[in-house]
Protein backbone atom coordinates (compact mmCIF):
# COMPACT_ATOMS: atom_id res chain seq x y z
CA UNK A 1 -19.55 -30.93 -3.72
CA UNK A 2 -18.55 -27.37 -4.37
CA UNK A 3 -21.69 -25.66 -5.68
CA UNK A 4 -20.15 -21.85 -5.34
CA UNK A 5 -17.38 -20.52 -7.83
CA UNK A 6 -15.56 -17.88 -6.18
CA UNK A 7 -13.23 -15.68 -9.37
CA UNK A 8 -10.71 -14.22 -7.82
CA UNK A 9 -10.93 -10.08 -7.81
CA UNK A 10 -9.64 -8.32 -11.09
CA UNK A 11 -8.29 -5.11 -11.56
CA UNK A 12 -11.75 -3.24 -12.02
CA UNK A 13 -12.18 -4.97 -8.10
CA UNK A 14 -14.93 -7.58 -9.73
CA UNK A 15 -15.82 -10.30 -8.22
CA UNK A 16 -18.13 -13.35 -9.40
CA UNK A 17 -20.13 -15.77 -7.87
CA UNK A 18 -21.95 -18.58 -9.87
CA UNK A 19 -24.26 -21.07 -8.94
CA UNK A 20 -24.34 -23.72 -11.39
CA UNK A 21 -27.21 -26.23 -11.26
CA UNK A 22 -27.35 -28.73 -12.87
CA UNK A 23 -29.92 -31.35 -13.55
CA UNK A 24 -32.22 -31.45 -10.40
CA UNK A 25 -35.36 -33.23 -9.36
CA UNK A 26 -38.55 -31.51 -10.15
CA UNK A 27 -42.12 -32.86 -10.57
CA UNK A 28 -42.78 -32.80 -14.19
CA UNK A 29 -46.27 -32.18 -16.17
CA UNK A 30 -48.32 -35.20 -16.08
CA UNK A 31 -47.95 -35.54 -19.84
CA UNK A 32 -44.32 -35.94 -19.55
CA UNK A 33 -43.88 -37.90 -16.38
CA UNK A 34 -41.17 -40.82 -17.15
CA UNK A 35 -41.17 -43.28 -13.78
CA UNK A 36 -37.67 -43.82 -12.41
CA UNK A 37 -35.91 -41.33 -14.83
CA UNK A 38 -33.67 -39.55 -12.70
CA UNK A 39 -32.17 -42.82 -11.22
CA UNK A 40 -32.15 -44.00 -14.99
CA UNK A 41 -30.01 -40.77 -16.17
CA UNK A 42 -28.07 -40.45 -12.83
CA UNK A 43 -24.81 -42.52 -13.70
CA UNK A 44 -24.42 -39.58 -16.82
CA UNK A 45 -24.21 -36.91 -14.19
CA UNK A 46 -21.46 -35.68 -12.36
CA UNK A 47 -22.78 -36.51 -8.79
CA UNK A 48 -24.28 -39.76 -10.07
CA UNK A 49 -27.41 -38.55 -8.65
CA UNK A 50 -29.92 -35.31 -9.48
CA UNK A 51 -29.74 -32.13 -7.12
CA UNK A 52 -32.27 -30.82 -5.02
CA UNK A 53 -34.15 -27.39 -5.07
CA UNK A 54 -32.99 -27.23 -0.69
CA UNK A 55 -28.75 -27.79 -2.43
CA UNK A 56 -29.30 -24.79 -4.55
CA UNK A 57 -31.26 -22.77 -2.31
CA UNK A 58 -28.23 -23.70 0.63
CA UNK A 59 -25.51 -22.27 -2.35
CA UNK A 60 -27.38 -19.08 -3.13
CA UNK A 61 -27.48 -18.17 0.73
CA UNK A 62 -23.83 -18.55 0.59
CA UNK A 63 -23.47 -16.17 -2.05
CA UNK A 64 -25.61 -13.80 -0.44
CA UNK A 65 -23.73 -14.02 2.85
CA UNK A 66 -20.51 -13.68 1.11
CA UNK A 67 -21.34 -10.52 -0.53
CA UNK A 68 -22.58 -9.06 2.57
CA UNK A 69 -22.06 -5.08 3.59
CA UNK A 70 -19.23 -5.13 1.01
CA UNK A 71 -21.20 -4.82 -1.84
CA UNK A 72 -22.14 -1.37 -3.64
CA UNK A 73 -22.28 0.07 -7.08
CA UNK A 74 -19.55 2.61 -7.98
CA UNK A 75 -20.82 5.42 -10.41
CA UNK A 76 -19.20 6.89 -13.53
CA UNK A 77 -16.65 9.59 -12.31
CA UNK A 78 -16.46 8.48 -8.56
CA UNK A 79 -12.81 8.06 -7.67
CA UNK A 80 -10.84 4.68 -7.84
CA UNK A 81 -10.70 3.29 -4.16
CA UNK A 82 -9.39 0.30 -3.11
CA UNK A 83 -11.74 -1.01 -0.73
CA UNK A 84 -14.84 -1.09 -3.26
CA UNK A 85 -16.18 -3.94 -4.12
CA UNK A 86 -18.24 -4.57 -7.14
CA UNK A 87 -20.05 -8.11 -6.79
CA UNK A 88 -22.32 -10.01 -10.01
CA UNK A 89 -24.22 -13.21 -8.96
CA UNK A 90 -25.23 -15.16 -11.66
CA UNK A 91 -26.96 -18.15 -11.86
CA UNK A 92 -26.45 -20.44 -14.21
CA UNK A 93 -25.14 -23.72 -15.23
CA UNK A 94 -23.91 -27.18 -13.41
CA UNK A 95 -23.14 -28.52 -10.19
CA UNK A 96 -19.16 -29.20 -9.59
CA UNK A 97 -18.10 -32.76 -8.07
CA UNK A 98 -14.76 -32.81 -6.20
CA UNK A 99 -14.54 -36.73 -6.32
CA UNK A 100 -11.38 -38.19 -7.53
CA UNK A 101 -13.07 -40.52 -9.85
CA UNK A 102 -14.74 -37.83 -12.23
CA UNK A 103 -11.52 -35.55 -12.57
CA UNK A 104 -11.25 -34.79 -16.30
CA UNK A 105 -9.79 -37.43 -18.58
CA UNK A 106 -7.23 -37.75 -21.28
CA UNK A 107 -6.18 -34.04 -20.41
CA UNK A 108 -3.20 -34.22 -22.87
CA UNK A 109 -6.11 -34.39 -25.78
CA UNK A 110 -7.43 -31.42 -24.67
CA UNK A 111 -3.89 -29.47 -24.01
CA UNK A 112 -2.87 -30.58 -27.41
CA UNK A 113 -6.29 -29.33 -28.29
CA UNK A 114 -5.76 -25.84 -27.40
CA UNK A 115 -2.84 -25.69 -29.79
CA UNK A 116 -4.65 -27.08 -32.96
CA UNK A 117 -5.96 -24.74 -35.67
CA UNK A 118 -8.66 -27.31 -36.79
CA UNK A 119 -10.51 -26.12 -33.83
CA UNK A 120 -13.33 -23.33 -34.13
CA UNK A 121 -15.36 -23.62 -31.54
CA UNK A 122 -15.10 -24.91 -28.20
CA UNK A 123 -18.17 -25.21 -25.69
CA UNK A 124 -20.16 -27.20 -23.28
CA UNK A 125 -23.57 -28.76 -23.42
CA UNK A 126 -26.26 -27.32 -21.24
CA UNK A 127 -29.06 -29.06 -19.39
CA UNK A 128 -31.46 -26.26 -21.21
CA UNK A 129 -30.08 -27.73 -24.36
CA UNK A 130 -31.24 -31.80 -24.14
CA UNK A 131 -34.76 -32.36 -24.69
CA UNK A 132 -37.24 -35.41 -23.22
CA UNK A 133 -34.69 -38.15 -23.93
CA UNK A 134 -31.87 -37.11 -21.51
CA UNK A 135 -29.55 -36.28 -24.34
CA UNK A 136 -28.78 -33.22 -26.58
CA UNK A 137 -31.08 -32.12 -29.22
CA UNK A 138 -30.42 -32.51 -32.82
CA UNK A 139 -30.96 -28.68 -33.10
CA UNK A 140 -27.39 -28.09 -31.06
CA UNK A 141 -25.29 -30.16 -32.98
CA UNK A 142 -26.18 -27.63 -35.73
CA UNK A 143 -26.04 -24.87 -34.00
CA UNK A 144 -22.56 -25.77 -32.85
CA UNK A 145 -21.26 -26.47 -36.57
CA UNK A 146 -22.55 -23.76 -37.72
CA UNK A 147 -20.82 -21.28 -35.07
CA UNK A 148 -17.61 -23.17 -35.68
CA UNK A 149 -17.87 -22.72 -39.62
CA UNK A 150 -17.95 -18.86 -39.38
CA UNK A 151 -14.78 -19.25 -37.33
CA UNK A 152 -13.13 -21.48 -40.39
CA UNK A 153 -14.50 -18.94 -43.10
CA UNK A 154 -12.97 -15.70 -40.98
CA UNK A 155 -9.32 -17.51 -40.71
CA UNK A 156 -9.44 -17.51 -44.59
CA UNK A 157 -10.84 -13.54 -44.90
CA UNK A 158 -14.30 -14.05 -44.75
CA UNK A 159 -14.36 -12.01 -41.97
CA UNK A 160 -17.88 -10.23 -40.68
CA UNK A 161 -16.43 -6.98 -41.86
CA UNK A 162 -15.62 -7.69 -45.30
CA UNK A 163 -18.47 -9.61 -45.88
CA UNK A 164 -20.31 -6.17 -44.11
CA UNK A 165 -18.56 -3.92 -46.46
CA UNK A 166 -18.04 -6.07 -49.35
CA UNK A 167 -21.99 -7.58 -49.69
CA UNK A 168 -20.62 -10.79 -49.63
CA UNK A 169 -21.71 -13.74 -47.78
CA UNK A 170 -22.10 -17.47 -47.46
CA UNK A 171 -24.77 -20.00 -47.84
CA UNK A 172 -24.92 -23.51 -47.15
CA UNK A 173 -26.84 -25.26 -49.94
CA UNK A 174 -26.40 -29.05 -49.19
CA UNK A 175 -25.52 -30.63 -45.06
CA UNK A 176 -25.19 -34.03 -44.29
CA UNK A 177 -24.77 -34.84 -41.08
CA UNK A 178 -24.24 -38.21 -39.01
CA UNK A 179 -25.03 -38.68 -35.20
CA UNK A 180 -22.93 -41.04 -33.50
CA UNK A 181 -23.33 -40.62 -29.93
CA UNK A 182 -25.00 -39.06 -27.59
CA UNK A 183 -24.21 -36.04 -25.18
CA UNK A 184 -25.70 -35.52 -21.99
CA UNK A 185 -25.38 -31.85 -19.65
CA UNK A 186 -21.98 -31.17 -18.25
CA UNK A 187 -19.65 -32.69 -21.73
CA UNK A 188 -17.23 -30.30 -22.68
CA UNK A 189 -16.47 -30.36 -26.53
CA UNK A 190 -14.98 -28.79 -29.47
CA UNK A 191 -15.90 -28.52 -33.27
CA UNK A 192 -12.73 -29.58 -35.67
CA UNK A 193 -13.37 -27.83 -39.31
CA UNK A 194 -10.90 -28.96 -42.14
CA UNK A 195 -11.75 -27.61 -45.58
CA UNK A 196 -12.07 -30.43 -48.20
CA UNK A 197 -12.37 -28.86 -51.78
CA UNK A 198 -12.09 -25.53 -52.51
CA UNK A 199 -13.16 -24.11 -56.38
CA UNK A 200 -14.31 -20.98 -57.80
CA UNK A 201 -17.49 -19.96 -55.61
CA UNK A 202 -17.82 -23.61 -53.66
CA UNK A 203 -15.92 -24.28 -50.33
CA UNK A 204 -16.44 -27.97 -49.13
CA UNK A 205 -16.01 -28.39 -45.28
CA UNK A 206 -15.95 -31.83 -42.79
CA UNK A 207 -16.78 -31.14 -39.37
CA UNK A 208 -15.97 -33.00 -36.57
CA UNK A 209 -17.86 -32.82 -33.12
CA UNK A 210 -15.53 -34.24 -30.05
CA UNK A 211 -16.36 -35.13 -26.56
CA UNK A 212 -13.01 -34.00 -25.16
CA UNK A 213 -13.23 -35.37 -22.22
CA UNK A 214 -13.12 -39.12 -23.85
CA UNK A 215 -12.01 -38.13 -27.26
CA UNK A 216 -15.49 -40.15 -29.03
CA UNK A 217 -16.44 -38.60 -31.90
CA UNK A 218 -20.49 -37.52 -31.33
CA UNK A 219 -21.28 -36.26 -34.81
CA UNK A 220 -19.88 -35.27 -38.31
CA UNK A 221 -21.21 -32.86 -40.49
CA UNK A 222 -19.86 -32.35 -44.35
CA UNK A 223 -21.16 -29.09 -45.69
CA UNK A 224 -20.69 -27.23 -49.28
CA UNK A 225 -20.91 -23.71 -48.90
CA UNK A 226 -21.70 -21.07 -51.98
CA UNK A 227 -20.39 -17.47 -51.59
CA UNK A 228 -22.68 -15.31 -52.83
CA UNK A 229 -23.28 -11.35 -53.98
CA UNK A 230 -25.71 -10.55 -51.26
CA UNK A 231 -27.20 -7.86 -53.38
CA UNK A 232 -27.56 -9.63 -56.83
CA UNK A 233 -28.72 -12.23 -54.19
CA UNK A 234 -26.51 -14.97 -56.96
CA UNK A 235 -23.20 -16.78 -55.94
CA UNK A 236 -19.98 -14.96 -57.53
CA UNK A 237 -16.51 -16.36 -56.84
CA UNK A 238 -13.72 -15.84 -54.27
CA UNK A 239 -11.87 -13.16 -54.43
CA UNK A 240 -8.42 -14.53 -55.25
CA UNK A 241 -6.63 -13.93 -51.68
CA UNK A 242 -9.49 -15.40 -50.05
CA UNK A 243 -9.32 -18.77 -52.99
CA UNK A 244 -5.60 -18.79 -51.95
CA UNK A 245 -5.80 -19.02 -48.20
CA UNK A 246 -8.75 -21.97 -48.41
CA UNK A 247 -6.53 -23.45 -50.65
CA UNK A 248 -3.62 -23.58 -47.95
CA UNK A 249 -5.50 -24.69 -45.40
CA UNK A 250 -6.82 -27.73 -48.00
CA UNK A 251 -3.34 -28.77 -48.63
CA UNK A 252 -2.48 -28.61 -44.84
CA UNK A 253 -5.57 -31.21 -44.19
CA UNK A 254 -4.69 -34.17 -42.17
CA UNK A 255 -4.44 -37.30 -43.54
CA UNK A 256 -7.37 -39.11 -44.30
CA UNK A 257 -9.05 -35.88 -44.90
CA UNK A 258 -11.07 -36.14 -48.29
CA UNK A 259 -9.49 -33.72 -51.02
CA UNK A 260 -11.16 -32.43 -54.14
C-alpha cells in the first residue's frame, strides 16, 4: 500500500505530498451504528478492507520527515535559487493499492475517452460525498450533470463571459433523471452530454454518467434548458451563431441519440 504521493518538483521548485484516506474505521454515533458494516462494504474498497486512524497517522509522519530542514517559504522579490524548496502537504482523499488485481480496467475506454468531445466533465467520487448507505448521494449525480452541462453550453458560445456581458443565461425548467447503479468512494467517472433538440430558446440535452473504470452506465439525466434575458428575467432566443453551433453538434449525435 502506498499511502504517500510524492509530485515530482516543478519549475517554481514545488513539491506535493498527499495523504489520501480513504474510508477508515471510526466509532460512529450510537444513532447511526450499523453492526458489521465495514466488513459488509469492504469488497467495494480498494484494499478490500477499511484503514486505520495508526495507517494514516504512520503516512503523515512520513511526510513530515520528508520535508524535513528543506522546507522554507520564499518571499516576493527574494532571488531565484536553486536549492529552495517550497513544500504543500495536503490531506485529502483515498488510500492507493499496489495489488495487481485492482490495476485499472478497460484502459482503452478511458484513452479513447480522453479524445471524445461528448465528454464535459471528468471526476472521482469522494468518501465525503456517499451518505449512510455506502454509496453516493443522489445530490452528486446532480451536481456532476450540472457541472458537465455548463461545459456543453460554453463549446456552443454560451460561455461565462458572454452570458456576463450579454445578461444572458440558462435555466433548466424540466430534469428527469434515472439511477442505475450505484457508486461507491474511489470510482473514477465522466459525464457524456449530447444535445438532442435544439429550437428557438429550448436546448434539449441527454446525459450520460460512466463508471470508467467498467464502462456501466450509473445514471442518465435528459434535461431541457430555456435561455433566458436575465434582466427581463423571460426566455428570448439564441442568438443565431450560438442556434448554429447546437445545431452542429445535434447533427454530429451518435447513433441512437434521440433527435428533435
Amino acid at each position: 500500500m502506498d499511502c504517500v504521493a510524492h509530485v515530482p518538483p516543478t519549475q517554481l521548485g514545488i513539491r506535493v505530498n498527499a495523504v489520501r484516506p480513504e474510508i477508515f474505521a471510526t466509532r460512529p454515533p450510537q444513532r447511526m451504528a450499523r453492526p458489521n458494516r465495514a466488513e459488509q462494504i469492504a469488497p467495494q474498497l480498494p484494499m478490500r478492507r477499511a484503514g486505520s486512524a495508526e495507517e494514516v497517522g504512520e503516512a503523515m509522519s512520513g511526510c513530515r520527515r520528508s520535508v524535513g530542514a528543506s522546507r522554507r517559504v520564499r518571499r516576493r522579490g527574494d532571488p531565484p535559487s536553486g536549492g529552495a524548496a517550497f513544500v504543500s502537504i495536503a490531506i485529502v482523499a483515498a488510500f492507493v493499492a499496489t495489488a495487481p488485481s485492482h490495476a485499472p480496467a478497460n484502459l482503452g475506454f478511458q484513452k479513447a475517452a480522453m479524445k471524445d468531445d461528448s465528454i464535459t466533465h471528468r471526476g472521482t467520487v469522494y468518501p465525503w460525498q456517499c451518505d449512510h448507505m455506502g454509496h453516493m448521494n443522489v445530490m452528486w449525480y446532480v451536481s456532476k450533470f450540472d457541472e458537465a452541462i455548463w461545459n456543453l453550453f460554453a463549446s456552443v458560445g454560451l460561455r461565462p463571459s458572454y452570458l456576463r456581458e450579454s445578461g444572458r443565461g440558462m435555466a433548466a425548467v424540466e430534469q428527469r433523471i434515472r439511477y442505475l447503479r450505484e457508486l461507491v468512494a474511489g470510482d473514477v467517472v465522466a459525464v457524456r452530454s449530447e444535445i438532442t433538440a435544439v429550437r428557438e430558446k429550448v436546448i434539449e440535452v441527454r446525459q450520460t454518467l460512466v463508471n470508467l473504470e467498467d464502462r456501466a452506465v450509473a445514471a442518465t439525466m435528459d434535461l431541457v434548458g430555456v435561455h433566458l434575458d436575465t434582466v427581463a428575467r423571460r426566455s428570448v432566443p439564441f442568438e443565431t451563431r450560438i442556434a448554429e453551433r447546437a445545431r452542429a453538434l445535434l447533427a454530429a449525435a451518435p447513433e441512437g441519440a434521440v433527435r428533435r
